[in-house]
N, C-alpha and C. Protein backbone atom coordinates (compact mmCIF):
# COMPACT_ATOMS: atom_id res chain seq x y z
N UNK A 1 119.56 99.56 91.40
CA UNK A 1 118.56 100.30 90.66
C UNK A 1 117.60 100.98 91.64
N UNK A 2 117.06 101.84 91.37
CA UNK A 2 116.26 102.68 92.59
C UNK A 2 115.21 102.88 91.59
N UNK A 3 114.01 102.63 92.86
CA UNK A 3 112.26 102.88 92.22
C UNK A 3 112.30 103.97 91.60
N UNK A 4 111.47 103.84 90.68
CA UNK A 4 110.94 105.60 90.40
C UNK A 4 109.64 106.18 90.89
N UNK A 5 109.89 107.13 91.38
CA UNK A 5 108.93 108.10 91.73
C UNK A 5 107.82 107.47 91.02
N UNK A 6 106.26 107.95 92.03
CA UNK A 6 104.84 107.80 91.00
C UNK A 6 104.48 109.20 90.41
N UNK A 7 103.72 108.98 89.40
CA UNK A 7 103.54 109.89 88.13
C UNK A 7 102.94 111.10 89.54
N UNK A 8 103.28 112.15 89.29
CA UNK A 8 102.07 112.93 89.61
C UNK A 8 101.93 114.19 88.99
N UNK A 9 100.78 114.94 89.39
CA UNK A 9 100.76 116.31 88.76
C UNK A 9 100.59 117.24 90.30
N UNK A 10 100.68 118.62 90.20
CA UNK A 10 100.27 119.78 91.40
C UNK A 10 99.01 120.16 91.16
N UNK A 11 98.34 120.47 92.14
CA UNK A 11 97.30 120.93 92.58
C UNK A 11 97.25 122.25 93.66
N UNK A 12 96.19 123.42 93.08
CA UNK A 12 96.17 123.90 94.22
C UNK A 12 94.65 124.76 94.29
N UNK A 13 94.62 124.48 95.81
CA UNK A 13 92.99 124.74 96.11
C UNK A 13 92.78 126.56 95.80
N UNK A 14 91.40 126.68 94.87
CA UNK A 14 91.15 127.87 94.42
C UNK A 14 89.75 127.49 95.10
N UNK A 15 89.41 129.01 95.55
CA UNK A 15 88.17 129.66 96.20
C UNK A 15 86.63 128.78 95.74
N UNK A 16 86.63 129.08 94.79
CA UNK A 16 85.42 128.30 94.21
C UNK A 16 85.73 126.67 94.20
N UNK A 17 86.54 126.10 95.10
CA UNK A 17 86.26 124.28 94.87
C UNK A 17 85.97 124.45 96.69
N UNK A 18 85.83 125.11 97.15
CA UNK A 18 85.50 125.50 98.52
C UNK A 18 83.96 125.12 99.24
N UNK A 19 84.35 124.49 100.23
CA UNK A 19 82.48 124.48 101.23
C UNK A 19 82.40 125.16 101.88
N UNK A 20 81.18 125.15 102.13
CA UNK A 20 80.88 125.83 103.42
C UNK A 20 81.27 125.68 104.68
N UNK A 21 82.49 125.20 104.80
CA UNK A 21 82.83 124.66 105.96
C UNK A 21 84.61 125.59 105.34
N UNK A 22 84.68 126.08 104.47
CA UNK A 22 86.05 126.59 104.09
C UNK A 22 86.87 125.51 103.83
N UNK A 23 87.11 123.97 103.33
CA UNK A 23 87.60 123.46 102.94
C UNK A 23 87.70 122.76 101.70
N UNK A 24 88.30 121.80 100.63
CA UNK A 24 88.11 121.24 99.32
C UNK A 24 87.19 121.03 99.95
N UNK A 25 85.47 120.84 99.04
CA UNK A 25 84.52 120.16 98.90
C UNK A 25 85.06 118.82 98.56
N UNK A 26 84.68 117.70 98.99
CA UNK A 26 84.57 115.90 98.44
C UNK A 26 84.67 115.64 97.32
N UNK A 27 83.75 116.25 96.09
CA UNK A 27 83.75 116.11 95.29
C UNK A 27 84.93 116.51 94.53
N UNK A 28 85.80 117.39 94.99
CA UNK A 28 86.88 118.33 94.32
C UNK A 28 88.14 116.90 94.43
N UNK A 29 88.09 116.48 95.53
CA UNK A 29 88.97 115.29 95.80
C UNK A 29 89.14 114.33 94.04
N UNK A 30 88.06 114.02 94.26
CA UNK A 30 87.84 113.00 93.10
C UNK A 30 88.09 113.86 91.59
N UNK A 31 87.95 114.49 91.29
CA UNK A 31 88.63 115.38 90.34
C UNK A 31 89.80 115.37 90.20
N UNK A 32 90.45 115.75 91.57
CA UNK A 32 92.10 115.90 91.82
C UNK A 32 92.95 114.78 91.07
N UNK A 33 92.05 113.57 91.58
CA UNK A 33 92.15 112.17 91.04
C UNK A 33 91.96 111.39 89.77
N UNK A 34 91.20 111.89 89.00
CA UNK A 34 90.92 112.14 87.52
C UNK A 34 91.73 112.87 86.74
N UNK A 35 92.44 114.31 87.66
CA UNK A 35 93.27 115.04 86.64
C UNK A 35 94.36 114.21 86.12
N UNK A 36 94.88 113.38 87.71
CA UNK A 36 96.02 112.71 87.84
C UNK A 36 95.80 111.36 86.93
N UNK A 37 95.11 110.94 87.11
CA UNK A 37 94.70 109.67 86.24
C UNK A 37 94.58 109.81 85.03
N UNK A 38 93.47 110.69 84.22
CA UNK A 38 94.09 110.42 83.00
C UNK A 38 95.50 111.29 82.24
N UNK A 39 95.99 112.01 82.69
CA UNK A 39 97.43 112.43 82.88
C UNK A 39 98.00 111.62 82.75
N UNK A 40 98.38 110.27 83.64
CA UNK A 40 99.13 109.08 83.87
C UNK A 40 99.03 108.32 82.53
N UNK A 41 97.26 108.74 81.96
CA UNK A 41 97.25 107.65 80.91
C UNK A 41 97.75 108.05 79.43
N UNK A 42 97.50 109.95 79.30
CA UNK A 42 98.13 110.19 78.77
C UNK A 42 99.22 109.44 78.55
N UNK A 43 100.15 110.54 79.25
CA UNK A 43 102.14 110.43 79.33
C UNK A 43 101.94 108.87 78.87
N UNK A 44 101.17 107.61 79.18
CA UNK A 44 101.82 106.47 79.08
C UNK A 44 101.75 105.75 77.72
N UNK A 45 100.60 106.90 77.14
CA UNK A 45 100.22 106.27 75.94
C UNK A 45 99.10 105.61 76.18
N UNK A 46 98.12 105.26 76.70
CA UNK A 46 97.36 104.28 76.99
C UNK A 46 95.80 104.95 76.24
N UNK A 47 95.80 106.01 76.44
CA UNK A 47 94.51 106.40 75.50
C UNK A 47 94.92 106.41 74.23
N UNK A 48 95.80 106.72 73.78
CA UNK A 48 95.75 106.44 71.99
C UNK A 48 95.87 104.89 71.90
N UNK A 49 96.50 104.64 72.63
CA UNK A 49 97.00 102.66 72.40
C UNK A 49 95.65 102.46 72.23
N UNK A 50 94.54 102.43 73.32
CA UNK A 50 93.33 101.44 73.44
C UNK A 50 92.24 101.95 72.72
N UNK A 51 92.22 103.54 72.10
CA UNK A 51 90.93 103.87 71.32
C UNK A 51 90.90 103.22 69.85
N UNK A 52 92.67 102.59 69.33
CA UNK A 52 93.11 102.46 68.04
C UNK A 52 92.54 101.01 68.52
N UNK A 53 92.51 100.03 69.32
CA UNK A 53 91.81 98.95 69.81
C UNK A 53 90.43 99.09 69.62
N UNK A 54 89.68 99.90 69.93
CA UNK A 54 88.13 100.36 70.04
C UNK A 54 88.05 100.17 71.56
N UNK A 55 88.87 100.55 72.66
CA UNK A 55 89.16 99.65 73.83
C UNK A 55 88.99 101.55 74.79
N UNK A 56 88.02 101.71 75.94
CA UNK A 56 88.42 102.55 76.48
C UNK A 56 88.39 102.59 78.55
N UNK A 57 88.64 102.87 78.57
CA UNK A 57 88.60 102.79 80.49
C UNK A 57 87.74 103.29 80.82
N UNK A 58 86.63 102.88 81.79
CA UNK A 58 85.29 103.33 82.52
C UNK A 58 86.02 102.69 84.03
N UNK A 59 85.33 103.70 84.17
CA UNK A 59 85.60 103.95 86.24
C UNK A 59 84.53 102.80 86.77
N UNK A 60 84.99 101.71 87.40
CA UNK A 60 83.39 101.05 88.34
C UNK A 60 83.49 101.30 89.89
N UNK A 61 84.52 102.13 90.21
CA UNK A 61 84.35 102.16 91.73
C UNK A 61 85.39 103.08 92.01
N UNK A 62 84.95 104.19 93.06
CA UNK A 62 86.00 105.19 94.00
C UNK A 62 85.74 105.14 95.18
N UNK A 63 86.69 104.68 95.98
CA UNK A 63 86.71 105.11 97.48
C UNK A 63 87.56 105.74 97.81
N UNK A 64 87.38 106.99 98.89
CA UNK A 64 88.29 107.90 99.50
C UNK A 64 88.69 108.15 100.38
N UNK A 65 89.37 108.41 101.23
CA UNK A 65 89.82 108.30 102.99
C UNK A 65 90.31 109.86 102.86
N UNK A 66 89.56 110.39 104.12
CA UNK A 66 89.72 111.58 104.08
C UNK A 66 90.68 111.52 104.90
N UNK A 67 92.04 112.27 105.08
CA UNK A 67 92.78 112.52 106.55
C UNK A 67 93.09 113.81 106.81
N UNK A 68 93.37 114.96 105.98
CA UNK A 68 93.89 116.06 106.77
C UNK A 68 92.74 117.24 105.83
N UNK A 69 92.35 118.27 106.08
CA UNK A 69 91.73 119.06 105.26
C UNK A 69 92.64 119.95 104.28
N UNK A 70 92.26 119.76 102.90
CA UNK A 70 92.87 120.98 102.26
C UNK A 70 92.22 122.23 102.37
N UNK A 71 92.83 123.89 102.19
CA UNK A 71 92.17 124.97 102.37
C UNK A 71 92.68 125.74 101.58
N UNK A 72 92.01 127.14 100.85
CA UNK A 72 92.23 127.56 100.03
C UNK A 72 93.51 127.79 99.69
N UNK A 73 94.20 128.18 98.74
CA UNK A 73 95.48 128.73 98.75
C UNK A 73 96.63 127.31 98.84
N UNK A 74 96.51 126.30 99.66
CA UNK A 74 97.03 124.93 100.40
C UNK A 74 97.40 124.47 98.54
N UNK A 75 98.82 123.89 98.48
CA UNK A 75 99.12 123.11 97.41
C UNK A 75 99.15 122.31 97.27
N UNK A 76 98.93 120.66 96.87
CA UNK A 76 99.28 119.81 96.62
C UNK A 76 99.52 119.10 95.86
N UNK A 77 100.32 117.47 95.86
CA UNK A 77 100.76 117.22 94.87
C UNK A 77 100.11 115.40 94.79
N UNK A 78 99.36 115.38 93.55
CA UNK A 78 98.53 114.29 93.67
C UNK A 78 99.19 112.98 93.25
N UNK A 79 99.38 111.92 93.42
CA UNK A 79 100.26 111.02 92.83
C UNK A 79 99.26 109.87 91.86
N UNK A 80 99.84 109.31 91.38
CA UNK A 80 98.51 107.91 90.77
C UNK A 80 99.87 106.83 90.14
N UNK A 81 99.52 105.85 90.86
CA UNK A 81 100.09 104.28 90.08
C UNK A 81 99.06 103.05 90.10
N UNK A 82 99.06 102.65 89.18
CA UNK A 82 98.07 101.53 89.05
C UNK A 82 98.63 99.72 89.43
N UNK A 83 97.79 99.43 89.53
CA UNK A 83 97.77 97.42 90.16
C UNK A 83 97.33 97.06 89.47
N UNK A 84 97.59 95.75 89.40
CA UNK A 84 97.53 94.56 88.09
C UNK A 84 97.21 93.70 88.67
N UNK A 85 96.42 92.57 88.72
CA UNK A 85 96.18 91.22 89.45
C UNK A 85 95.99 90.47 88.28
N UNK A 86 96.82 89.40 87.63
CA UNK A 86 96.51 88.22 86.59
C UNK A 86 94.91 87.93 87.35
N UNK A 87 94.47 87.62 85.88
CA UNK A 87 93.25 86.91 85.97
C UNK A 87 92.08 87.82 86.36
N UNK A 88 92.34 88.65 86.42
CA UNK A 88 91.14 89.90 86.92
C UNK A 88 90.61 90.83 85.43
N UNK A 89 89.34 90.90 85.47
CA UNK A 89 88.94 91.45 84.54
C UNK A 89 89.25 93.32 85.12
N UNK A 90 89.36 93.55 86.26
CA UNK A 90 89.65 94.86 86.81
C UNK A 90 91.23 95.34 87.01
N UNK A 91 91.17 96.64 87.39
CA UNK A 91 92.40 96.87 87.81
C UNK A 91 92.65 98.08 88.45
N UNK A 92 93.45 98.96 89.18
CA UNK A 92 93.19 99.56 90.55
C UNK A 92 94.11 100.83 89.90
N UNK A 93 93.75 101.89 90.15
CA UNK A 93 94.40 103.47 89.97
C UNK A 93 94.65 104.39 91.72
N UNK A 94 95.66 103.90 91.91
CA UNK A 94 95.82 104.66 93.02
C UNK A 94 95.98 105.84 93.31
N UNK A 95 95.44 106.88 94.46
CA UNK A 95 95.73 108.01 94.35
C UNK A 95 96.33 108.52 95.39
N UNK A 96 96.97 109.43 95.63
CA UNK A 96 97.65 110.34 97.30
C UNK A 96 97.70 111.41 96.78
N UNK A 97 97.02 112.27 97.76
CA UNK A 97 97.18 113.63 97.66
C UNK A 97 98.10 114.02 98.82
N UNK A 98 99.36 114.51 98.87
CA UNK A 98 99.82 115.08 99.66
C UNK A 98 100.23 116.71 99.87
N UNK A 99 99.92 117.45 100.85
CA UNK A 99 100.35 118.51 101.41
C UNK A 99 101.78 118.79 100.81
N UNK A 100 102.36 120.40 100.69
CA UNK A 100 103.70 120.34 99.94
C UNK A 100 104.50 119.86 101.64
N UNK A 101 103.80 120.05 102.62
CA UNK A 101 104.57 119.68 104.17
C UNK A 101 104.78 118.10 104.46
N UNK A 102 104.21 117.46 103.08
CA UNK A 102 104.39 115.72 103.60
C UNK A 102 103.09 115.43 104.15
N UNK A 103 102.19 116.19 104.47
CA UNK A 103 100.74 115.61 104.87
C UNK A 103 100.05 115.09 104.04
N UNK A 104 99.73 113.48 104.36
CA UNK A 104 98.51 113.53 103.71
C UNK A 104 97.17 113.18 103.81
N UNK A 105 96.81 114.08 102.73
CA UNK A 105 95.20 114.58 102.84
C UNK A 105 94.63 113.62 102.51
N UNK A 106 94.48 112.83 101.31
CA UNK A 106 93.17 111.90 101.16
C UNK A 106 94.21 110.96 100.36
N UNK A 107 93.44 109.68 100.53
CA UNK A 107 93.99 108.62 99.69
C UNK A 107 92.67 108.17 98.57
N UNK A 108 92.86 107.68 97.94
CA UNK A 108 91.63 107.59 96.62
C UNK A 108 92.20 106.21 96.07
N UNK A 109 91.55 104.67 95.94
CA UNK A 109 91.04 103.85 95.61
C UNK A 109 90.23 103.62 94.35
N UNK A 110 90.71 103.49 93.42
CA UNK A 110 89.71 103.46 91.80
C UNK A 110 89.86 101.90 91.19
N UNK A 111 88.64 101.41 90.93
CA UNK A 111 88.66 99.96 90.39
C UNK A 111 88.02 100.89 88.79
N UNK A 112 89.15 100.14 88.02
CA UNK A 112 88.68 100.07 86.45
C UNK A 112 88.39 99.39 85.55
N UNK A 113 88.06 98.99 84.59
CA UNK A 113 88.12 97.86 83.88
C UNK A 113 88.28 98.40 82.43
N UNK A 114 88.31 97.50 81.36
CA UNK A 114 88.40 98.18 79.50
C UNK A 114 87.33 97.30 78.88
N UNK A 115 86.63 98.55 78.17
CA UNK A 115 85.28 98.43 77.81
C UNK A 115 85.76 98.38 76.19
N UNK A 116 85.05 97.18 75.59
CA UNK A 116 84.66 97.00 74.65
C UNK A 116 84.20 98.42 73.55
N UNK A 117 83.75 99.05 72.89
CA UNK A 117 83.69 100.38 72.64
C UNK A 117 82.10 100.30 71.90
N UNK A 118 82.60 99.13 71.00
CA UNK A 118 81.29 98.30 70.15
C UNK A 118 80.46 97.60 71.02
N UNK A 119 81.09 96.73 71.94
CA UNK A 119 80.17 95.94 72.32
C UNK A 119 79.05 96.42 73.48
N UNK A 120 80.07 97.05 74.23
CA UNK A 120 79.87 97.82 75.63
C UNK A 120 79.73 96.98 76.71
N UNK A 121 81.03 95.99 76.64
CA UNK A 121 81.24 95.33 77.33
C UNK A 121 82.53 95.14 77.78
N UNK A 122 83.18 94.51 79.19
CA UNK A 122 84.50 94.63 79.81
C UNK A 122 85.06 93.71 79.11
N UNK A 123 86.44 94.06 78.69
CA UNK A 123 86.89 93.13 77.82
C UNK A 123 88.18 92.63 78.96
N UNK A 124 88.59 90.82 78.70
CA UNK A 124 89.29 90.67 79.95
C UNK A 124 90.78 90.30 79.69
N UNK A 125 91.53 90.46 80.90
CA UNK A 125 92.90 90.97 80.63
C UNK A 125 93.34 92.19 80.43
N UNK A 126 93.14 92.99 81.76
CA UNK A 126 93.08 94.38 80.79
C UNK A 126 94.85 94.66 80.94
N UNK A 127 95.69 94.05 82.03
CA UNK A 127 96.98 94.30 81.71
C UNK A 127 97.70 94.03 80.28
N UNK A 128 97.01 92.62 80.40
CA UNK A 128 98.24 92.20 78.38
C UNK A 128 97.24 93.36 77.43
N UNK A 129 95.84 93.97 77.57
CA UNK A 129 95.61 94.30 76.65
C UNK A 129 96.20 95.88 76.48
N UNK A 130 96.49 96.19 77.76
CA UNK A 130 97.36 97.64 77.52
C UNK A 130 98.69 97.52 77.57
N UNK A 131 99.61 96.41 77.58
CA UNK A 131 100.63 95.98 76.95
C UNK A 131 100.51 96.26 75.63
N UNK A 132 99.78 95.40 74.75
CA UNK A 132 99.64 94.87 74.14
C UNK A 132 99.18 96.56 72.74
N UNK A 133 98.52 97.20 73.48
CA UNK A 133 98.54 98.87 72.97
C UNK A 133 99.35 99.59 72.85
N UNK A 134 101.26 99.20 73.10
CA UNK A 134 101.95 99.67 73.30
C UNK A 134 102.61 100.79 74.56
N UNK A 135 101.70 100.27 75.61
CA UNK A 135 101.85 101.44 76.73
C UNK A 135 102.84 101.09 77.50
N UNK A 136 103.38 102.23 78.45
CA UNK A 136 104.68 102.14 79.36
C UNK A 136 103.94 101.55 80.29
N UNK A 137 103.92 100.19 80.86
CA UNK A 137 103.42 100.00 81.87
C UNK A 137 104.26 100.05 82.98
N UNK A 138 105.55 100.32 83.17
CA UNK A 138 106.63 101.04 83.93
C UNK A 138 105.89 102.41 84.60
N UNK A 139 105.74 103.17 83.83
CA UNK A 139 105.07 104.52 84.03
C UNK A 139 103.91 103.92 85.10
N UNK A 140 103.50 103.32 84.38
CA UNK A 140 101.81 103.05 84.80
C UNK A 140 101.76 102.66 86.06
N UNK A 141 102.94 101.73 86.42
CA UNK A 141 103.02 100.98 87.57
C UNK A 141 103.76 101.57 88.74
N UNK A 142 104.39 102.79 88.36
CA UNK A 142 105.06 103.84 88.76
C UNK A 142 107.03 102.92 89.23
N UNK A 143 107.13 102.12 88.42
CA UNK A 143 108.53 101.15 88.98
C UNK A 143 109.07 101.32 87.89
């Protein structure tokens, strides 16, 4: 059996996500990463599964590693698979942006958790509970 590919979508740098330095601005990164993410959650089902729950995903943490610069015109292709740890009220959205040349530009780190909707609180187990919403967690896990 052979892995499957992680979800991703294309990207490509337009003039206005630009610094003053002529490269993606930082902030554009994390976007890139959001497109890809809820995309992932789309396709997997996971936002209709968990809103019919009252159940939705809030971001508690992004870290980013910058490595190569993107520049205008430059394409890339962003990837996202998520981690599971039993017993964790959190859970991890990975990101890679790579160059169409195999470079890559930034890696992106996302801790999430599933918020209560009513309560406004993290509700725990968030793997069985997006099982449990009917989602591909195959997709999700990118395997």
């Amino acid at each position: 059996m052979t892995e499957r590919e992680p979800f991703s979508i294309q990207a490509k740098v337009r003039t206005y996500e630009l610094d003053p330095n002529g490269h993606l601005n930082h902030a554009v990164y994390h976007q890139y990463g959001e497109v890809a993410r809820t995309e992932l959650a789309v396709a997997a089902g996971v936002t209709e599964g968990l809103i019919k729950q009252g159940i939705g995903i809030v971001m508690l943490e992004s870290h980013i590693r910058f490595r190569r610069e993107l520049r205008f015109g430059d394409e890339a292709t962003v990837s996202c698979v998520a981690r599971f740890e039993e017993d964790k009220k959190v859970f991890w959205m990975d990101n890679v942006i790579t160059k169409l040349d195999g470079t890559v530009s930034a890696e992106i780190e996302s801790t999430l958790g599933l918020m209560d909707l009513e309560k406004r609180k993290l509700v725990p187990a968030p793997m069985e509970r997006i099982r449990d919403a009917g989602v591909d967690l195959d997709l999700l896990r990118g395997s």
